[in-house]
Protein backbone atom coordinates (compact mmCIF):
# COMPACT_ATOMS: atom_id res chain seq x y z
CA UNK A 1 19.05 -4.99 9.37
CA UNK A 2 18.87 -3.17 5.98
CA UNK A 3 20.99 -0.57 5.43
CA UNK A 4 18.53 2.66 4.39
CA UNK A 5 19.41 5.47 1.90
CA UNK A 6 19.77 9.33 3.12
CA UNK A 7 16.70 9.87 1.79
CA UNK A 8 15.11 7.55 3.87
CA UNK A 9 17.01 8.16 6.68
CA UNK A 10 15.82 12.01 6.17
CA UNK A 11 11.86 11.13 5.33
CA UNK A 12 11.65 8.67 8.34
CA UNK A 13 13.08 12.00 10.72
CA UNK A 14 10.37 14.13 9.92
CA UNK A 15 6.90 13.59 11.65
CA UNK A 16 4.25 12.63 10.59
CA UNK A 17 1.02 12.99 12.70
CA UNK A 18 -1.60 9.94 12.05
CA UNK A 19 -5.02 9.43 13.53
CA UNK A 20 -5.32 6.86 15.94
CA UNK A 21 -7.63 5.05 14.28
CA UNK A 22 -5.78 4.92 11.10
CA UNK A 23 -3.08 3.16 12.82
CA UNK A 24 -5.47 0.86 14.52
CA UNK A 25 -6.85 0.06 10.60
CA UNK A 26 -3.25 -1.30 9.63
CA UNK A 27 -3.07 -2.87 12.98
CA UNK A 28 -5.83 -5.21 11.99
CA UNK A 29 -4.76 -5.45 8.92
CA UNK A 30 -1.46 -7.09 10.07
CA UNK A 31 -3.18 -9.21 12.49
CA UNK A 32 -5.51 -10.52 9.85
CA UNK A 33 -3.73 -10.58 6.48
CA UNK A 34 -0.35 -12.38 5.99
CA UNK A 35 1.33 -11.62 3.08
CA UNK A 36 3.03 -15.67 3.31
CA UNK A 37 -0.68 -16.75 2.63
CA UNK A 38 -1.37 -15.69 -0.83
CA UNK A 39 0.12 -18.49 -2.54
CA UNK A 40 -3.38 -19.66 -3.23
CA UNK A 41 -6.19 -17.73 -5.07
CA UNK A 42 -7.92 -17.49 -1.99
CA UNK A 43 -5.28 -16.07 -0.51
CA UNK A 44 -4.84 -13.21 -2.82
CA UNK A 45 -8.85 -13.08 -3.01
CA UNK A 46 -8.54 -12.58 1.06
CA UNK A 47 -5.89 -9.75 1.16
CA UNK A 48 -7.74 -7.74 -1.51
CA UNK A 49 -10.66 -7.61 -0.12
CA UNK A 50 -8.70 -6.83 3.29
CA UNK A 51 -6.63 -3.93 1.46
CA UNK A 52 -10.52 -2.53 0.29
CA UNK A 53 -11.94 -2.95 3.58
CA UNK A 54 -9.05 -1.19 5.10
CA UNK A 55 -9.35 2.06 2.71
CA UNK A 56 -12.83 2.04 3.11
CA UNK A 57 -12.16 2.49 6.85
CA UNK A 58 -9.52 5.01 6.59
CA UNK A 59 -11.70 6.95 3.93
CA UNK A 60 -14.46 7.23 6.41
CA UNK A 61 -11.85 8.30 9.45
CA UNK A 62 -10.44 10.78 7.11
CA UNK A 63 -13.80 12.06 5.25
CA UNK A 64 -12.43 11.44 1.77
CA UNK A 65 -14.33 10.20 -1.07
CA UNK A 66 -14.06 6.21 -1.09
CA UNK A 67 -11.17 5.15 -3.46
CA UNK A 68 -11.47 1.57 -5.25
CA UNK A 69 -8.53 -1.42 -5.05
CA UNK A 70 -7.82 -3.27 -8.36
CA UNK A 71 -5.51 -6.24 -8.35
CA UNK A 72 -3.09 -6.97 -11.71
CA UNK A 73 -0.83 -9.75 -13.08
CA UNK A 74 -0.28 -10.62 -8.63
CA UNK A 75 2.83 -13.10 -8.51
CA UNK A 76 4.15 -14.36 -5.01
CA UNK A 77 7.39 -12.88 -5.60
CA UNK A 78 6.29 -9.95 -7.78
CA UNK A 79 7.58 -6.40 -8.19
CA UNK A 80 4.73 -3.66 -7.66
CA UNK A 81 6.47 -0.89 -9.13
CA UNK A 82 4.13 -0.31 -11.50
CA UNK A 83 1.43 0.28 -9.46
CA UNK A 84 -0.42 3.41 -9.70
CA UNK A 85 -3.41 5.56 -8.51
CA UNK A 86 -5.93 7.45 -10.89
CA UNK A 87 -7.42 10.62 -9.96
CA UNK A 88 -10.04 10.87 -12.64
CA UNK A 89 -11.43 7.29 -11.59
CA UNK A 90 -10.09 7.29 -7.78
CA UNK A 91 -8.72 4.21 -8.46
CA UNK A 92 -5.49 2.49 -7.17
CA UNK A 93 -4.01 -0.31 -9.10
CA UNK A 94 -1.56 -2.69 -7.32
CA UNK A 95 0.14 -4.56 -9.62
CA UNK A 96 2.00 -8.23 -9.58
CA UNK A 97 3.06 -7.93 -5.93
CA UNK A 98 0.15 -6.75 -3.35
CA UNK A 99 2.66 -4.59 -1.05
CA UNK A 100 1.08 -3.03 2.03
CA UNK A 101 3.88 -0.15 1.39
CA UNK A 102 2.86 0.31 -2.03
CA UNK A 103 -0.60 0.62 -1.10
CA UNK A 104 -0.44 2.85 1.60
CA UNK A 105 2.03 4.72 -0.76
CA UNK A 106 -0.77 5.27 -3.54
CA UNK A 107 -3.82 6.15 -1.26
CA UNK A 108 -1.47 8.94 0.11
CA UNK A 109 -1.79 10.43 -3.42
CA UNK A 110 -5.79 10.21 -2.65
CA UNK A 111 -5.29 12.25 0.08
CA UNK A 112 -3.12 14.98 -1.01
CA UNK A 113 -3.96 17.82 -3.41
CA UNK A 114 -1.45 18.07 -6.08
CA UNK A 115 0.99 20.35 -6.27
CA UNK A 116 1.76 20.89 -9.40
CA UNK A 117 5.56 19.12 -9.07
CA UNK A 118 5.73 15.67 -9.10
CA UNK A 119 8.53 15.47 -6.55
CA UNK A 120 6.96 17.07 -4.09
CA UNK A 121 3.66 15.26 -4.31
CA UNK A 122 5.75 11.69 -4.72
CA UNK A 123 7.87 13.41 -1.25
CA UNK A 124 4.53 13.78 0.53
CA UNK A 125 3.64 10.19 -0.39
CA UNK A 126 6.90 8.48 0.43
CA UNK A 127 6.72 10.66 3.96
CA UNK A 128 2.75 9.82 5.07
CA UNK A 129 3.61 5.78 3.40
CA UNK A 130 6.73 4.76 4.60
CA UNK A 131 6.82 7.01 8.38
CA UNK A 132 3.54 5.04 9.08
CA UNK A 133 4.40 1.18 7.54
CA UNK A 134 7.80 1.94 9.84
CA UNK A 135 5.18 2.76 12.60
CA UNK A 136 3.18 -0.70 12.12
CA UNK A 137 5.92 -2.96 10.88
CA UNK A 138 8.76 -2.10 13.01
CA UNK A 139 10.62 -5.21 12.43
CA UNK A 140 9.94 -5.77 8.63
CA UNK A 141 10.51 -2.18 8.12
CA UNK A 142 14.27 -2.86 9.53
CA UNK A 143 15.00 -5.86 7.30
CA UNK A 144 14.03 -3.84 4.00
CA UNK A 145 16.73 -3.01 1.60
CA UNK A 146 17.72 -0.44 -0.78
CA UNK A 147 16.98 -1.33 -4.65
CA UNK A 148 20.28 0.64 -4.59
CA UNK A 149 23.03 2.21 -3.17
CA UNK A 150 22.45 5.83 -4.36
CA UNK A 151 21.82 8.34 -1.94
CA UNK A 152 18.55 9.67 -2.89
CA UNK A 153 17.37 6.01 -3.76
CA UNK A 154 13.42 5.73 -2.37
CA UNK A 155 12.28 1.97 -3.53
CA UNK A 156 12.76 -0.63 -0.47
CA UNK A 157 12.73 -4.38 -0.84
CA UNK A 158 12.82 -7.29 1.13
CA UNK A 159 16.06 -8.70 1.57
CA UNK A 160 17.25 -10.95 -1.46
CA UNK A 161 18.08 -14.25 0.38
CA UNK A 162 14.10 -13.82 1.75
CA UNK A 163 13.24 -13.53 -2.46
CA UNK A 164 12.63 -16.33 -4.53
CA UNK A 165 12.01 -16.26 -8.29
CA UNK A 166 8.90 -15.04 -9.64
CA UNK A 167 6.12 -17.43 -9.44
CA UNK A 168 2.56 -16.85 -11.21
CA UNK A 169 -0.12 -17.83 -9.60
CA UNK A 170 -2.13 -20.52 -11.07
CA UNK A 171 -3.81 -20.19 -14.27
CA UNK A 172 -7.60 -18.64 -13.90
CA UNK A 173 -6.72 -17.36 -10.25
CA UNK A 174 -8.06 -13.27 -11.19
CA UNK A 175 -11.49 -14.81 -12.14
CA UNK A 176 -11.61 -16.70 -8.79
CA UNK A 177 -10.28 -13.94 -7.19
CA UNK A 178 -12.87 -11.57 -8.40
CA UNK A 179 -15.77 -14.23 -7.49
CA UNK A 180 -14.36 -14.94 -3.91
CA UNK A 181 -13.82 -11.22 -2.94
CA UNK A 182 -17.41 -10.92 -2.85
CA UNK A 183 -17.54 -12.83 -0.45
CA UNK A 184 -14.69 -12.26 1.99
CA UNK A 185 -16.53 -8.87 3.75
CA UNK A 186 -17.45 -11.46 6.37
CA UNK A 187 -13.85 -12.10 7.77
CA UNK A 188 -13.15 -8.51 8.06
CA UNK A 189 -14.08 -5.83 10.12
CA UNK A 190 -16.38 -3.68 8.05
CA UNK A 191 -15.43 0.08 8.57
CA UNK A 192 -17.08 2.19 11.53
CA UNK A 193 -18.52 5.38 11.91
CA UNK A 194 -16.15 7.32 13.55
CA UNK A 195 -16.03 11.64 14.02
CA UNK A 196 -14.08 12.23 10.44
CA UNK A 197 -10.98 14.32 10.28
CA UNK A 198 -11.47 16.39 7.05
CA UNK A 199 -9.14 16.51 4.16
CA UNK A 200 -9.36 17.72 1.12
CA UNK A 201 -9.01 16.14 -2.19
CA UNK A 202 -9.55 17.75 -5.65
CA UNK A 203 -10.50 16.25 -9.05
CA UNK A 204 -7.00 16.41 -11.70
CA UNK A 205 -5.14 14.57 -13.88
CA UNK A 206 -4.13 10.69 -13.40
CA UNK A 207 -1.03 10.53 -11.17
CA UNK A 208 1.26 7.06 -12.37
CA UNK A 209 3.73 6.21 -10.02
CA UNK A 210 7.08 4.54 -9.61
CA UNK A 211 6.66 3.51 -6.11
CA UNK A 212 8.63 1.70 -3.39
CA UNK A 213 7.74 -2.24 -4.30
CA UNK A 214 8.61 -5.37 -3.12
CA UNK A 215 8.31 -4.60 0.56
CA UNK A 216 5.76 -6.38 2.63
């Protein structure tokens, strides 16, 4: 079992309420999308176009405007700290490792309104990302490791000896992935209509974050 921060420890202690159906999205998800099965192009084409389908569903459960997945640079054995949402576009980028953590981490910014302080929106984020992976993921979410051993440390990983080197995925593998994604609606669930829970989101400035990565 990894050995979380305090500020883990205290973000996993405070509740977090989350529509059932929400949970029942990442639930399928899980079910569905391995992360040991993108080691081939159709692999990562697969659990991109299940990470889409999945915010599509919890858009419509949460009335938000729909938010568009973009896939950079994905390695097996990446690091998706640089990931990142953008307001202006409502974009989120998931870059060189396609975390489920990270994800979840960057549509939270899509749901919240800014703040105005960058800690507290990134606190929100951490809180509504990590409370509900932990929720999901039970197991995984125990084996995750601090990046480091500082109190207030925030970025989770797996555990080294289940880390290899950084491998690239074969040469030509984003235009394949772009060209099967079109076509891998048909092994998902497409969303539902389902009574929305409204939340409100405003239009501001790009928010680029430095986000738990390397988890699952």
């Amino acid at each position: 079992m990894g050995i979380k921060s305090q500020y883990i420890q205290t973000l996993i202690s405070e509740p977090v309420e989350y529509h059932e159906e929400i949970i029942d999205e990442l639930k399928h998800f899980k079910r569905n999308f391995k992360y040991s099965a993108i080691n081939t192009p159709e692999g990562v084409a697969a659990r991109v176009r299940g990470m889409q389908d999945m915010l599509d569903s919890f858009c419509l459960i949460m009335n938000l405007p729909t938010v568009q997945l973009q896939a950079a640079n994905v390695e097996t054995n990446g690091d998706s700290s640089s990931s990142f949402y953008c307001r202006e576009t409502r974009t989120i980028t998931i870059a060189y490792r396609l975390s489920i953590i990270t994800l979840l981490h960057e549509f939270a910014h899509h749901i919240f309104i800014p703040t105005g302080n960058t800690e507290t929106d990134e606190h929100l984020a951490r809180r509504w990302s990590i409370n509900l992976f932990k929720k999901v993921y039970p197991i995984a979410f125990e084996k995750l490791e601090m990046g480091s051993s500082e109190p207030n440390s925030f970025v989770l990983r797996m555990p080294r000896a289940g880390r290899s080197s950084r491998t690239a995925l074969p040469a030509g593998y984003d235009r394949m992935l772009r060209a099967l994604g079109q076509g891998m609606r048909e092994i998902t669930r497409p969303p539902r209509r389902i009574e929305a829970v409204a939340t409100p989101v405003i239009e501001g400035q790009p928010i680029t974050t430095q986000e738990v990565g390397n988890a699952v």
